[in-house]
C-alpha atoms as a PDB file:
ATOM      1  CA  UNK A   1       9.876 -34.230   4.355  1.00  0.00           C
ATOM      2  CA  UNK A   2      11.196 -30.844   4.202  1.00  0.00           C
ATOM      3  CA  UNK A   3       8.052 -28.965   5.285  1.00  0.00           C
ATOM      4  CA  UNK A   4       7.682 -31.345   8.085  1.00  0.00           C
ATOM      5  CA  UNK A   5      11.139 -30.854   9.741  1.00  0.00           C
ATOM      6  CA  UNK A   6      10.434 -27.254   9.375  1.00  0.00           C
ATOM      7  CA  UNK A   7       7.106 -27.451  11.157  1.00  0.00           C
ATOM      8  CA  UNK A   8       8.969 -29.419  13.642  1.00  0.00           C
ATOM      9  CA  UNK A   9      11.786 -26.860  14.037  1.00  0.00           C
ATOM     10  CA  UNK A  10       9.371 -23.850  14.591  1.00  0.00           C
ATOM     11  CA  UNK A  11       7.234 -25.881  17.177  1.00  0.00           C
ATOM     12  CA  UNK A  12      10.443 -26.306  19.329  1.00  0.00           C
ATOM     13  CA  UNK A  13      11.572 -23.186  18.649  1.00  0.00           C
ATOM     14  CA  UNK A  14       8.252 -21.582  20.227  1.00  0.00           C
ATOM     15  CA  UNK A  15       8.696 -23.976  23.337  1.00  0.00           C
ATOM     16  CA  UNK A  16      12.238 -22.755  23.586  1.00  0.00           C
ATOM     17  CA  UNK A  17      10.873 -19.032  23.754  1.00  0.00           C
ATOM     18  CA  UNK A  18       7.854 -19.604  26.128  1.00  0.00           C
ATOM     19  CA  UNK A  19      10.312 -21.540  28.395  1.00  0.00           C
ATOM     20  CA  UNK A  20      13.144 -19.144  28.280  1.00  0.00           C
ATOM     21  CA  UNK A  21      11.631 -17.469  32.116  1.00  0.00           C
ATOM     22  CA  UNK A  22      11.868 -21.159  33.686  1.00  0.00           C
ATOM     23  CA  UNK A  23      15.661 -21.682  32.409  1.00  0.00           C
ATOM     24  CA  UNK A  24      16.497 -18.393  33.522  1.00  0.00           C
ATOM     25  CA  UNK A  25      14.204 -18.023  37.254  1.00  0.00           C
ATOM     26  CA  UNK A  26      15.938 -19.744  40.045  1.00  0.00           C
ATOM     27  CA  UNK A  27      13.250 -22.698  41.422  1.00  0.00           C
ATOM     28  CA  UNK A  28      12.181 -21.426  44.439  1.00  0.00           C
ATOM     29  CA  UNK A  29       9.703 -23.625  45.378  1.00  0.00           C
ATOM     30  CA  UNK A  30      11.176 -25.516  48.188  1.00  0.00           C
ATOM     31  CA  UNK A  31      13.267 -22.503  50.099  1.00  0.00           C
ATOM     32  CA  UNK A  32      11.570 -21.430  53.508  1.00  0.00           C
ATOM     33  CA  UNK A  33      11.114 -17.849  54.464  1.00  0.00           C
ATOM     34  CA  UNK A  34      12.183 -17.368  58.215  1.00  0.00           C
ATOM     35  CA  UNK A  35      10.304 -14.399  59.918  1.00  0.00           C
ATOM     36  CA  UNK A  36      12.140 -12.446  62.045  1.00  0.00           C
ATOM     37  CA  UNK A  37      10.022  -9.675  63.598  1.00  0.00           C
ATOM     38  CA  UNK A  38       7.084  -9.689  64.918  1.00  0.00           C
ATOM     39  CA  UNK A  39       7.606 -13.692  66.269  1.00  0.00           C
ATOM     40  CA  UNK A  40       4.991 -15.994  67.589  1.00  0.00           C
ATOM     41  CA  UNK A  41       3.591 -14.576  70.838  1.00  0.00           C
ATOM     42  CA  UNK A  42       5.342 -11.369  70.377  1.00  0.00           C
ATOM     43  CA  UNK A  43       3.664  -7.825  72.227  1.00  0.00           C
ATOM     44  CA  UNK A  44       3.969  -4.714  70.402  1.00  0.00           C
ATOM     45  CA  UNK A  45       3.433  -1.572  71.861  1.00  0.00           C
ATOM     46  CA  UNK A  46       2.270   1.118  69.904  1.00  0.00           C
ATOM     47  CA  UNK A  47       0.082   0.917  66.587  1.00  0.00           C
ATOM     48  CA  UNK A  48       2.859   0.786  64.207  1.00  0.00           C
ATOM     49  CA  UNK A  49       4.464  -2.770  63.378  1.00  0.00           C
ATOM     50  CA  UNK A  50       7.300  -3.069  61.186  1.00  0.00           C
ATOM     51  CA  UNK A  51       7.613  -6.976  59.384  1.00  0.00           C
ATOM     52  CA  UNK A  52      11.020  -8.151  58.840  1.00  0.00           C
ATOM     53  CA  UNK A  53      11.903 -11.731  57.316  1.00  0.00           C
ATOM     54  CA  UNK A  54      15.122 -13.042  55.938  1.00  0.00           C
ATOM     55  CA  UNK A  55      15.653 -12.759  52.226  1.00  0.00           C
ATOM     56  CA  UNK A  56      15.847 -15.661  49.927  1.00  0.00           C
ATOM     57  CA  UNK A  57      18.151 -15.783  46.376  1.00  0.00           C
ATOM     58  CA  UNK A  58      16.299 -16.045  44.121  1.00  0.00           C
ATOM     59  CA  UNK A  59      13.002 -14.325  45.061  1.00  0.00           C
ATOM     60  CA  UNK A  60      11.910 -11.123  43.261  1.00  0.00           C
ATOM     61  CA  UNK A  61       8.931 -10.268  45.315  1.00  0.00           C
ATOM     62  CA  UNK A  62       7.509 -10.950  48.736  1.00  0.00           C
ATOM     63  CA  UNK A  63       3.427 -11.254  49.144  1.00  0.00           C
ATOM     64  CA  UNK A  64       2.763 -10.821  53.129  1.00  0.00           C
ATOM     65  CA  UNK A  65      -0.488 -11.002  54.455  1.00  0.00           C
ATOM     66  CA  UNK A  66      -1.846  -9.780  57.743  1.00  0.00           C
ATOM     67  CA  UNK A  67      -4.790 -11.657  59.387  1.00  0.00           C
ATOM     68  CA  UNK A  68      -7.115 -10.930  62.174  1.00  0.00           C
ATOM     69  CA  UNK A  69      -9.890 -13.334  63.206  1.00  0.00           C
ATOM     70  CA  UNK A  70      -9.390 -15.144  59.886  1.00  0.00           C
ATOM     71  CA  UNK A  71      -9.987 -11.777  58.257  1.00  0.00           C
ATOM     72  CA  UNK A  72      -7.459 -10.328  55.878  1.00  0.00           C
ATOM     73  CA  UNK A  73      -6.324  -7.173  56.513  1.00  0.00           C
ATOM     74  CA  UNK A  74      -3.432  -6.868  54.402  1.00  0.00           C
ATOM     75  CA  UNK A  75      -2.261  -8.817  51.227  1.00  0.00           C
ATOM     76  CA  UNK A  76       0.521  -6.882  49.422  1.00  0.00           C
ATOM     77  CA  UNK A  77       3.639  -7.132  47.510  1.00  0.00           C
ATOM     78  CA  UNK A  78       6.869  -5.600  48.265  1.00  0.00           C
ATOM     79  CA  UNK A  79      10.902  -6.361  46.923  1.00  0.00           C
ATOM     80  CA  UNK A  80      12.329  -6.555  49.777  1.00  0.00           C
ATOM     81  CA  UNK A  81      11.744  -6.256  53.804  1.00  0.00           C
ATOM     82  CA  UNK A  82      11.228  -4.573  56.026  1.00  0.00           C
ATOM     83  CA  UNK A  83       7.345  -3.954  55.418  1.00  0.00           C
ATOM     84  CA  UNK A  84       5.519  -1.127  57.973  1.00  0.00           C
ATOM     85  CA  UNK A  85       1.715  -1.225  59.039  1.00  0.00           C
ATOM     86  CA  UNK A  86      -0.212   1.067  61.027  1.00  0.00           C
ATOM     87  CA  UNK A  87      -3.439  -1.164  62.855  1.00  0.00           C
ATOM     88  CA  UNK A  88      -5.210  -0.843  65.998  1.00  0.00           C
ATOM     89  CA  UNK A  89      -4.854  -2.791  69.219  1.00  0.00           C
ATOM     90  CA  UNK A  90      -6.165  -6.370  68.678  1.00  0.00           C
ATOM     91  CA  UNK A  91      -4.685 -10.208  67.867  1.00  0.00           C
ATOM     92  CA  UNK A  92      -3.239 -10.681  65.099  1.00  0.00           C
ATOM     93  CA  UNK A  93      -1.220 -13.372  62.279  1.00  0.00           C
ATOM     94  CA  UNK A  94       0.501 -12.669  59.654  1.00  0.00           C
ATOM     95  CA  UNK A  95       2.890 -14.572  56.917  1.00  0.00           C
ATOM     96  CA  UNK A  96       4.899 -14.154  53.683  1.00  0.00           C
ATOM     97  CA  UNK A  97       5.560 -15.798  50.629  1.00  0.00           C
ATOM     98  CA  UNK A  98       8.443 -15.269  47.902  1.00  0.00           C
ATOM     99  CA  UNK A  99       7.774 -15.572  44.364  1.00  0.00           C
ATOM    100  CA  UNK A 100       9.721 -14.932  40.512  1.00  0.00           C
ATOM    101  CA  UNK A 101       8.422 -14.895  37.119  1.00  0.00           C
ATOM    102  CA  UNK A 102       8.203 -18.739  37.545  1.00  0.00           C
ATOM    103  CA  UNK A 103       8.096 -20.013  40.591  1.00  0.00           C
ATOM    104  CA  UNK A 104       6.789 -19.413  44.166  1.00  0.00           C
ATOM    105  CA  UNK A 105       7.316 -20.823  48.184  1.00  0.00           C
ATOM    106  CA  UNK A 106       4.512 -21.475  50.467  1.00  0.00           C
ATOM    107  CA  UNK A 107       3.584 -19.010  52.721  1.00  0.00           C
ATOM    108  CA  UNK A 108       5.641 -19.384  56.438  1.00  0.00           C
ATOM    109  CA  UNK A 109       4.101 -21.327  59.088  1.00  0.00           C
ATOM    110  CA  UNK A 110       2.014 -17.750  60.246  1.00  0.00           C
ATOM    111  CA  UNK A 111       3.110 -16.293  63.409  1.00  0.00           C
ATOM    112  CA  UNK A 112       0.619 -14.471  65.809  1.00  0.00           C
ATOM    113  CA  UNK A 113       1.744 -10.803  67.656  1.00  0.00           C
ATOM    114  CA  UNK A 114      -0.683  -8.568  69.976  1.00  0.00           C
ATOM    115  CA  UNK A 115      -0.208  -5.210  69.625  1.00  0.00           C
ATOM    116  CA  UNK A 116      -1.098  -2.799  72.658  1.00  0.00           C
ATOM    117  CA  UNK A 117      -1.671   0.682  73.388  1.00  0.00           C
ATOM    118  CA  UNK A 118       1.545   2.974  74.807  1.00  0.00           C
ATOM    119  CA  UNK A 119       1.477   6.208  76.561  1.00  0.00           C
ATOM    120  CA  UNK A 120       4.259   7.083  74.470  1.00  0.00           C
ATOM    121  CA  UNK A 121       3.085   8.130  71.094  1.00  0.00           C
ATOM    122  CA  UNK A 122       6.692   8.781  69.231  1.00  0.00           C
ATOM    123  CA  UNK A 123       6.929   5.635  67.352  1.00  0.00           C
ATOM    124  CA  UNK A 124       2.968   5.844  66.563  1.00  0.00           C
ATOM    125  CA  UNK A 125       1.497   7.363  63.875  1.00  0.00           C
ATOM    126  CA  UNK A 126      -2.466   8.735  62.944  1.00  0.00           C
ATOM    127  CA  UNK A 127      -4.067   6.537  60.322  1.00  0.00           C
ATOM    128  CA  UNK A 128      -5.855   8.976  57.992  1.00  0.00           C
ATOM    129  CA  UNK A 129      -9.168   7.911  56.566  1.00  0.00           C
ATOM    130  CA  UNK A 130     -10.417  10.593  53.828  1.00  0.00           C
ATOM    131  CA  UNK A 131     -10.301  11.957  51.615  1.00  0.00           C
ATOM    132  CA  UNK A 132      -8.281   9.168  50.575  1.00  0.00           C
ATOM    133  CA  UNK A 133      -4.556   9.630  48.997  1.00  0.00           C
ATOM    134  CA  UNK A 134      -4.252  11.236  45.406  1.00  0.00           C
ATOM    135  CA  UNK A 135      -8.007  11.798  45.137  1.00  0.00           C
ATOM    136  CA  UNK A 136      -9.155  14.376  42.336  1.00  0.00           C
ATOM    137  CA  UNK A 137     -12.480  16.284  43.309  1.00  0.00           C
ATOM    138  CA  UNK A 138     -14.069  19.409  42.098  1.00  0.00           C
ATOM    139  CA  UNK A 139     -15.750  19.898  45.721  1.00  0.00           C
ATOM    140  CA  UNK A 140     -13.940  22.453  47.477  1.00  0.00           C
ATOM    141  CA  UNK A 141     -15.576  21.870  50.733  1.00  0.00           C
ATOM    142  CA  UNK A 142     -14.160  18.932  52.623  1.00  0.00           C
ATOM    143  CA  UNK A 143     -14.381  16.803  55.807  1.00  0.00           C
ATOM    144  CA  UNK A 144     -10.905  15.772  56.911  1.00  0.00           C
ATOM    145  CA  UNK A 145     -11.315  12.076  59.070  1.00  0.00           C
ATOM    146  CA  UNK A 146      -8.874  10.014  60.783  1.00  0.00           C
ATOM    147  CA  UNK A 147      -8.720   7.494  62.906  1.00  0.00           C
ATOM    148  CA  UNK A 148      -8.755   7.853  66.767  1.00  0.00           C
ATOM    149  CA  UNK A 149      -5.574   6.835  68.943  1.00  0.00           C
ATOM    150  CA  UNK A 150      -5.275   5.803  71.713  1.00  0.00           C
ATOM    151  CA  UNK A 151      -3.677   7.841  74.509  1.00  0.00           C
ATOM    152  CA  UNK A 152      -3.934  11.028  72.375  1.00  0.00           C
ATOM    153  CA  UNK A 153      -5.110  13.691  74.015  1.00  0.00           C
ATOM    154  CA  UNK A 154      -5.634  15.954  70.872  1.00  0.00           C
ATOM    155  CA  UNK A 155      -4.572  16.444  67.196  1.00  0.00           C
ATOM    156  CA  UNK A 156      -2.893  18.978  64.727  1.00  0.00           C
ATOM    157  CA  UNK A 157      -4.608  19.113  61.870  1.00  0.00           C
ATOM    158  CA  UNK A 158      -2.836  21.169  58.630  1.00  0.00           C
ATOM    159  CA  UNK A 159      -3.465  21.826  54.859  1.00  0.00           C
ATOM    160  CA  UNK A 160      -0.782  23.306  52.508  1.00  0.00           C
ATOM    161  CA  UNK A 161      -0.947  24.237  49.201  1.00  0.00           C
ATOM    162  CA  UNK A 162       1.527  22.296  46.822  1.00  0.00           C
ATOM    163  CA  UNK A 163       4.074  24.146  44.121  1.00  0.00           C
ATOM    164  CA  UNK A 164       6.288  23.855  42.382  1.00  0.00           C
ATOM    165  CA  UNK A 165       8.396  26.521  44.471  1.00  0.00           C
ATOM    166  CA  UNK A 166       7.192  24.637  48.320  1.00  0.00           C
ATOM    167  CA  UNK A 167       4.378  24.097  49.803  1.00  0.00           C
ATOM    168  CA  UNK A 168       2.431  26.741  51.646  1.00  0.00           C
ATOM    169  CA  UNK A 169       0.225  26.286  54.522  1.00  0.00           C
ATOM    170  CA  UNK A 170      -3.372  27.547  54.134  1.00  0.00           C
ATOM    171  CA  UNK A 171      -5.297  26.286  57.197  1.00  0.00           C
ATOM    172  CA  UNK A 172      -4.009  25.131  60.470  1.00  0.00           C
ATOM    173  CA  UNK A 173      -5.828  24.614  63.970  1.00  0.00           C
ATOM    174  CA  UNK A 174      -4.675  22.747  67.045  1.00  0.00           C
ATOM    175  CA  UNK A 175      -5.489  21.469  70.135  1.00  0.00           C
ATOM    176  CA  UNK A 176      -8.611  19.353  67.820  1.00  0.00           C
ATOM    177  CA  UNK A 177     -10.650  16.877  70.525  1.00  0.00           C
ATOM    178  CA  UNK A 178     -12.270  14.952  67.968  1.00  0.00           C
ATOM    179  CA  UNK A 179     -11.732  12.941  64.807  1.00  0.00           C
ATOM    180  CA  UNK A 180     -12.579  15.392  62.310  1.00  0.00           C
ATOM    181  CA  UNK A 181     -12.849  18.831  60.497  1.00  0.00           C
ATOM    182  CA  UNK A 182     -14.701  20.294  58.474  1.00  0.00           C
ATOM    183  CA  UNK A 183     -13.455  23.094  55.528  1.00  0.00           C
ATOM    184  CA  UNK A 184     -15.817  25.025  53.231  1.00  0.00           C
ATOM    185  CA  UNK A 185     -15.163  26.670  49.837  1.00  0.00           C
ATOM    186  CA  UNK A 186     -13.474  29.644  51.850  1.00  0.00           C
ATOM    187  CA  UNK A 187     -10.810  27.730  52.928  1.00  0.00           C
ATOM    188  CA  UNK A 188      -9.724  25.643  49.466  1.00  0.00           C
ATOM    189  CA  UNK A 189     -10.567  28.799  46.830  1.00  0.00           C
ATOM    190  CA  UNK A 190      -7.907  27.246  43.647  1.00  0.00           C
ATOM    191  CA  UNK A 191      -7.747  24.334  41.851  1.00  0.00           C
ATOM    192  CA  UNK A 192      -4.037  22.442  42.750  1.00  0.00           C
ATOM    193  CA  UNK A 193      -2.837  19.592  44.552  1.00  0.00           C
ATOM    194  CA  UNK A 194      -3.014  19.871  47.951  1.00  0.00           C
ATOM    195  CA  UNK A 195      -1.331  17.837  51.209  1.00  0.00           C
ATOM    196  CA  UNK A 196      -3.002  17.446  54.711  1.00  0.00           C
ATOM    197  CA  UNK A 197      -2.070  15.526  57.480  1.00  0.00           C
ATOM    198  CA  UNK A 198      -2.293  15.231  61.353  1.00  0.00           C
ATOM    199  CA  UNK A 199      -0.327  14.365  64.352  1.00  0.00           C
ATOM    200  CA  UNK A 200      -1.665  13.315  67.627  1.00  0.00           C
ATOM    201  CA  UNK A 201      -0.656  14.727  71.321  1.00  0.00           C
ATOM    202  CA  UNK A 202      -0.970  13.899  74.963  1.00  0.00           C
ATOM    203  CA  UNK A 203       0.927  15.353  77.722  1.00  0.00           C
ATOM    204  CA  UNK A 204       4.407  13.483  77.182  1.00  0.00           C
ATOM    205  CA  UNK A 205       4.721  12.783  73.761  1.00  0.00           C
ATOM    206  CA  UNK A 206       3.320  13.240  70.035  1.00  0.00           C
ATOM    207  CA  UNK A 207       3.664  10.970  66.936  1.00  0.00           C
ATOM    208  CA  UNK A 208       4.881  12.663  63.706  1.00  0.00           C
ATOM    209  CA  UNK A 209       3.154  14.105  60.709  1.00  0.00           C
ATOM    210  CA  UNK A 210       0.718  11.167  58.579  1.00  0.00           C
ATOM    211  CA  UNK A 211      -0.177  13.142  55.340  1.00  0.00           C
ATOM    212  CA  UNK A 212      -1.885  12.481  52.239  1.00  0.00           C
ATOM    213  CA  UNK A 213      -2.150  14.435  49.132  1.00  0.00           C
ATOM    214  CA  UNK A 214      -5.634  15.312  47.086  1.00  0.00           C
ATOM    215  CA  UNK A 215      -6.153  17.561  43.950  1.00  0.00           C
ATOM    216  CA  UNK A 216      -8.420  20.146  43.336  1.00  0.00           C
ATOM    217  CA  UNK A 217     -10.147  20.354  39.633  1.00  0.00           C
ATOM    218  CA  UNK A 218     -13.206  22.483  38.546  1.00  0.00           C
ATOM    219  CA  UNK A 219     -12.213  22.273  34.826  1.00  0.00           C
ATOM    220  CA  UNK A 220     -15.127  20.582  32.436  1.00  0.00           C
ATOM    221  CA  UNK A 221     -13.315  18.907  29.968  1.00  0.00           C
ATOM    222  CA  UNK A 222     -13.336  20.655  26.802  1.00  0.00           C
ATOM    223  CA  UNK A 223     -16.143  19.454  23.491  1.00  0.00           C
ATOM    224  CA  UNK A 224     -14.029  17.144  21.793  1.00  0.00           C
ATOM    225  CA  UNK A 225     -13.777  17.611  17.984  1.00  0.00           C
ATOM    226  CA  UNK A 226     -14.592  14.639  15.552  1.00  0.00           C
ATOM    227  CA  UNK A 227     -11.761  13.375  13.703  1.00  0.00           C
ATOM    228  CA  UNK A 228     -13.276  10.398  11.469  1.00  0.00           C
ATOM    229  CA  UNK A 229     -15.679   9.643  10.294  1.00  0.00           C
ATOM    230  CA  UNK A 230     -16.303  12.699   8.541  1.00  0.00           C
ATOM    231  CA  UNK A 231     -19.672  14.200   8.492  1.00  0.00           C
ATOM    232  CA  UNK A 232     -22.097  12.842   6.458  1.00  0.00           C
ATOM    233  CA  UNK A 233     -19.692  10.623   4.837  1.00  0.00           C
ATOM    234  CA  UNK A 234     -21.345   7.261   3.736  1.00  0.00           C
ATOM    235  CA  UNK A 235     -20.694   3.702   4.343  1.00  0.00           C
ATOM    236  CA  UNK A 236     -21.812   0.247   3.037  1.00  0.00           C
ATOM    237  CA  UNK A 237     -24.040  -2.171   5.399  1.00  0.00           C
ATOM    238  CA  UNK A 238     -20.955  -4.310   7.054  1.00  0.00           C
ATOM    239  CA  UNK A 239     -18.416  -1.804   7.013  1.00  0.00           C
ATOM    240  CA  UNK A 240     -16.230  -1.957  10.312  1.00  0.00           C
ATOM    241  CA  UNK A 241     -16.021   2.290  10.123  1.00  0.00           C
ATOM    242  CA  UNK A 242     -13.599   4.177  13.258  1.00  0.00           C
ATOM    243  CA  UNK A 243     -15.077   6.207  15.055  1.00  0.00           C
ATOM    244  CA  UNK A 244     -12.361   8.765  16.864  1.00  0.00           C
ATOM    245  CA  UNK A 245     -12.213  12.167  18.175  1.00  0.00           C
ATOM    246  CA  UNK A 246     -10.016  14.669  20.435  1.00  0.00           C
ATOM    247  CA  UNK A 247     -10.290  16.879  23.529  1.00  0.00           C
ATOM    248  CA  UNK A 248      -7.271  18.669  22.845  1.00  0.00           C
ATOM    249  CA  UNK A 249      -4.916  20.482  25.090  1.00  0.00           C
ATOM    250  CA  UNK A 250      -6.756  20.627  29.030  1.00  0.00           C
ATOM    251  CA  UNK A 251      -6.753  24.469  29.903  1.00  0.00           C
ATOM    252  CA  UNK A 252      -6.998  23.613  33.699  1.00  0.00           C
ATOM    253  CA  UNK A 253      -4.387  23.197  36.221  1.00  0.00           C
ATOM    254  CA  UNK A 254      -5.067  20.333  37.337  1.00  0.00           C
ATOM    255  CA  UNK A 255      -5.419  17.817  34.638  1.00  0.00           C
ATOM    256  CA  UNK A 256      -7.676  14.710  35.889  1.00  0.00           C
ATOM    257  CA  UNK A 257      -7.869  11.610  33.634  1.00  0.00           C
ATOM    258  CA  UNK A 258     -10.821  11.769  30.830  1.00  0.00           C
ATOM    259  CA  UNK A 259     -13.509   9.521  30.498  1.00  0.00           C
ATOM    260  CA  UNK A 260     -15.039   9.152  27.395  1.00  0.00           C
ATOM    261  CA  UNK A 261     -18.732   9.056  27.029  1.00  0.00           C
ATOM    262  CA  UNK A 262     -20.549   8.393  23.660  1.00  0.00           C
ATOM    263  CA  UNK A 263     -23.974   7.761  22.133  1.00  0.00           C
ATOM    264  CA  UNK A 264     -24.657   6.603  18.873  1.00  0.00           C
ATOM    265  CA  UNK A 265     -28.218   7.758  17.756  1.00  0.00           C
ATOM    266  CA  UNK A 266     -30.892   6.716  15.114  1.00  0.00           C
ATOM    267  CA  UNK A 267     -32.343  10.017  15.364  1.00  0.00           C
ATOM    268  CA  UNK A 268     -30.757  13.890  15.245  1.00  0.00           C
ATOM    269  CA  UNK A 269     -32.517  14.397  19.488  1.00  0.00           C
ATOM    270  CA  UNK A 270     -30.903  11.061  20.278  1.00  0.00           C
ATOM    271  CA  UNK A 271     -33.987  10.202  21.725  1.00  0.00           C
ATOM    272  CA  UNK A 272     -33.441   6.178  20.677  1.00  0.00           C
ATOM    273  CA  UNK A 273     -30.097   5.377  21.517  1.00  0.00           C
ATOM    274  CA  UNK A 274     -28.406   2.371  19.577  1.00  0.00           C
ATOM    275  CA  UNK A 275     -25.213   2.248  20.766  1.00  0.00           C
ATOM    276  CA  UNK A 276     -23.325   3.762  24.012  1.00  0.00           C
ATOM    277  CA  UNK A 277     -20.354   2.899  26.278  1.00  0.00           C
ATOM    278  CA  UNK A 278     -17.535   4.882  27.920  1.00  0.00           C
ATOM    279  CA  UNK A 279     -13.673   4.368  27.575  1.00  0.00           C
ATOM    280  CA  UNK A 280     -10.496   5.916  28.609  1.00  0.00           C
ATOM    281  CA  UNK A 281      -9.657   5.657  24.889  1.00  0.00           C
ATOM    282  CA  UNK A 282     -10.605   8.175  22.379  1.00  0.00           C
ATOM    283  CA  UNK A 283     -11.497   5.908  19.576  1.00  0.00           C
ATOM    284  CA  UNK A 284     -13.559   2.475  18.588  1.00  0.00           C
ATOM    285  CA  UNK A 285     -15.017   0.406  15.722  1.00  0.00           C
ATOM    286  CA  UNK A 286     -18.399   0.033  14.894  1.00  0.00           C
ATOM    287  CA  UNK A 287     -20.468  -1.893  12.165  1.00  0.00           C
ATOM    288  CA  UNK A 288     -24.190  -0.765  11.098  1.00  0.00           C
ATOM    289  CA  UNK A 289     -26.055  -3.495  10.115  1.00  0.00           C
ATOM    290  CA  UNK A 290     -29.231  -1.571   9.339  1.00  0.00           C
ATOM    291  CA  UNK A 291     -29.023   1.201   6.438  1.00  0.00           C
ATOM    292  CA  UNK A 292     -30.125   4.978   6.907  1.00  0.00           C
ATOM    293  CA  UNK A 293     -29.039   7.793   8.639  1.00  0.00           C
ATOM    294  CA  UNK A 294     -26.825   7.835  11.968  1.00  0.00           C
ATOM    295  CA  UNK A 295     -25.671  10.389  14.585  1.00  0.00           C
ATOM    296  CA  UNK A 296     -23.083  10.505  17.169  1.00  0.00           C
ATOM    297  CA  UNK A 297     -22.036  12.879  19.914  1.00  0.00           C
ATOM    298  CA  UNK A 298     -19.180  12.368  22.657  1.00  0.00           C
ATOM    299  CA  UNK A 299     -18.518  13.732  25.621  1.00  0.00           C
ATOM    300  CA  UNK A 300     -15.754  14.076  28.328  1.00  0.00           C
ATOM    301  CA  UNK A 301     -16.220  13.290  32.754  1.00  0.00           C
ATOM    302  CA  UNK A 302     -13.201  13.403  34.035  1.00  0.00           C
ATOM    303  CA  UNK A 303     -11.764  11.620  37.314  1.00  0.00           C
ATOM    304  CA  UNK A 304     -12.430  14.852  39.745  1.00  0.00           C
ATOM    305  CA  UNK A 305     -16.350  14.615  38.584  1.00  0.00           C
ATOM    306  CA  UNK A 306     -16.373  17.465  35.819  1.00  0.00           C
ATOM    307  CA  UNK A 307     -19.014  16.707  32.762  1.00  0.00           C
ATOM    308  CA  UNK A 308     -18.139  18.365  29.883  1.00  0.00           C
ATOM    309  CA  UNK A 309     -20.665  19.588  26.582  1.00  0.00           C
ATOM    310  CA  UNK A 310     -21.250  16.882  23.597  1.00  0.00           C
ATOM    311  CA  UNK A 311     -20.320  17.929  20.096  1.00  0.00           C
ATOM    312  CA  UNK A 312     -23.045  18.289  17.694  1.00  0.00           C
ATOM    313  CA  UNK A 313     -21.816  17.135  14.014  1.00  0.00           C
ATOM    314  CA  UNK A 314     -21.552  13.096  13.962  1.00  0.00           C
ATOM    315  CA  UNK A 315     -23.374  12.139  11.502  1.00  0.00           C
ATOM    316  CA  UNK A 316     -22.610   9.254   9.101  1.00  0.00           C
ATOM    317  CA  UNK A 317     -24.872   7.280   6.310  1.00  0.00           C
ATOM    318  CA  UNK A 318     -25.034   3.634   5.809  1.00  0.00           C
ATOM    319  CA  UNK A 319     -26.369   2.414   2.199  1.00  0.00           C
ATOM    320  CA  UNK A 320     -26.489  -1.605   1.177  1.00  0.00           C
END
């Protein structure tokens, strides 16, 4: 009788923890989110449109969602209003939604705005294309593309060089007709992060600076160095062995995320390849179900495109 009130216990004890989020989250699930700006019918001038609702208790997060033709443009989650947008002109709805841990409203009754083009280009801004934000690359010539806007009568295009100490401008041209420009390797010469960004012009007005940020990085990753197993060392048929290894300190720069690429071989020229994946992780478990001799090798690509060299001394032996 005991052991069954104690089974009985621990049950509602684990119901008690897994519904500890409902007791606590405030039920949300019948409030209403009123939108505020842009309102049904509303015109905007300009390509930038700022959302505003009216906060709920309650309500951690807000999902909006931005529509056009039935197509969704935009479908993101912010804390708290306003939320900013820069889109062309066209028709278009858009509706939001707040949500806790445990509970969630239905999206508004969607509202539908126009937005128009303006002469006046202060409150607009140029929507930058690519290279897109926080890329890593180990090309060091670039084409720079951005959206056109409407009413501009030229651009300002300019790349600085990020430290630590400011950021220093290394290329700059005005007066650009077009969407575009295009920098060779003479321009961008060191791997570092680096910011560029453009502002359009017409004859009464320009919008300010849109910039976006991309890092340079020409490093290989270094050979990575087998930790376990060690070489040669010998395993049964069945054994779950670890396979993990190191890259050590990266002596660029600019230090891109690693990508681990490995090969497990039935042959020393790993010309019949058994086993192979890649992994952000520097480690994984394997079991041989076949006995003889084994080789592996790993290697490092990192995120700006860099391949580094394999090691050459995995080599394990599997015996029944």
């Amino acid at each position: 009788m005991k052991k069954i009130t104690k089974i009985i216990f621990v049950s509602l004890l684990g119901l008690l923890i897994f519904s500890c989020s409902d007791i606590f989250e405030e039920d949300i699930s019948e409030d209403i989110i009123t939108a505020v700006n842009p309102l049904d019918g509303d015109i905007i001038e300009g390509n930038t449109v700022q959302f505003l609702w009216d906060p709920i208790e309650g309500a951690d997060d807000y999902t909006i969602q931005v529509y056009s033709s039935n197509y969704l443009l935009v479908d993101s989650t912010v804390t708290s209003p306003p939320f900013q947008i820069t889109i062309n002109t066209g028709n278009y709805e858009w509706r939001v939604k707040g949500v806790n841990f445990a509970y969630q409203t239905q999206f508004n009754f969607p509202n539908s705005f126009e937005v128009i083009a303006s002469v006046d280009l202060t409150n607009q801004l140029v929507v930058l294309q690519s290279p897109s934000d926080n890329l890593y690359t180990n090309n060091t010539s670039i084409i720079f593309t951005w959206d056109s806007l409407e009413n501009a009568n030229n651009y300002y295009f300019e790349l600085q060089k990020v430290t630590t100490s400011g950021n220093t401008t290394i290329f700059l041209e005005e007066g650009i007709t077009s969407t575009s420009i295009s920098l060779d390797n003479t321009v961008i010469t060191e791997d570092a992060e680096y910011l560029w960004r453009v502002k359009a012009i017409n004859d009464t007005s320009e919008t300010s600076y849109t910039s976006k940020t991309f890092f340079i990085d020409t490093v290989a990753p270094a050979t990575p160095s087998l930790i376990t197993p060690a070489f040669e060392e010998e395993f049964l048929i069945g054994d779950e062995i670890n396979f993990s290894w190191n890259f050590g300190a990266d002596s660029g720069v600019i230090n891109s995320t690693i990508t681990s690429v490995y090969d497990i071989s039935s042959d020393i020229n790993f010309s019949t390849i058994i086993e192979n994946d890649s992994m952000l992780i520097t480690n994984f478990n394997y079991i041989f179900n076949t006995t003889g001799t084994y080789y592996w090798r790993v290697r490092g690509e990192d995120e700006a495109g860099n391949i580094g060299a394999y090691n050459l001394n995995g080599k394990v032996i599997i015996n029944e």
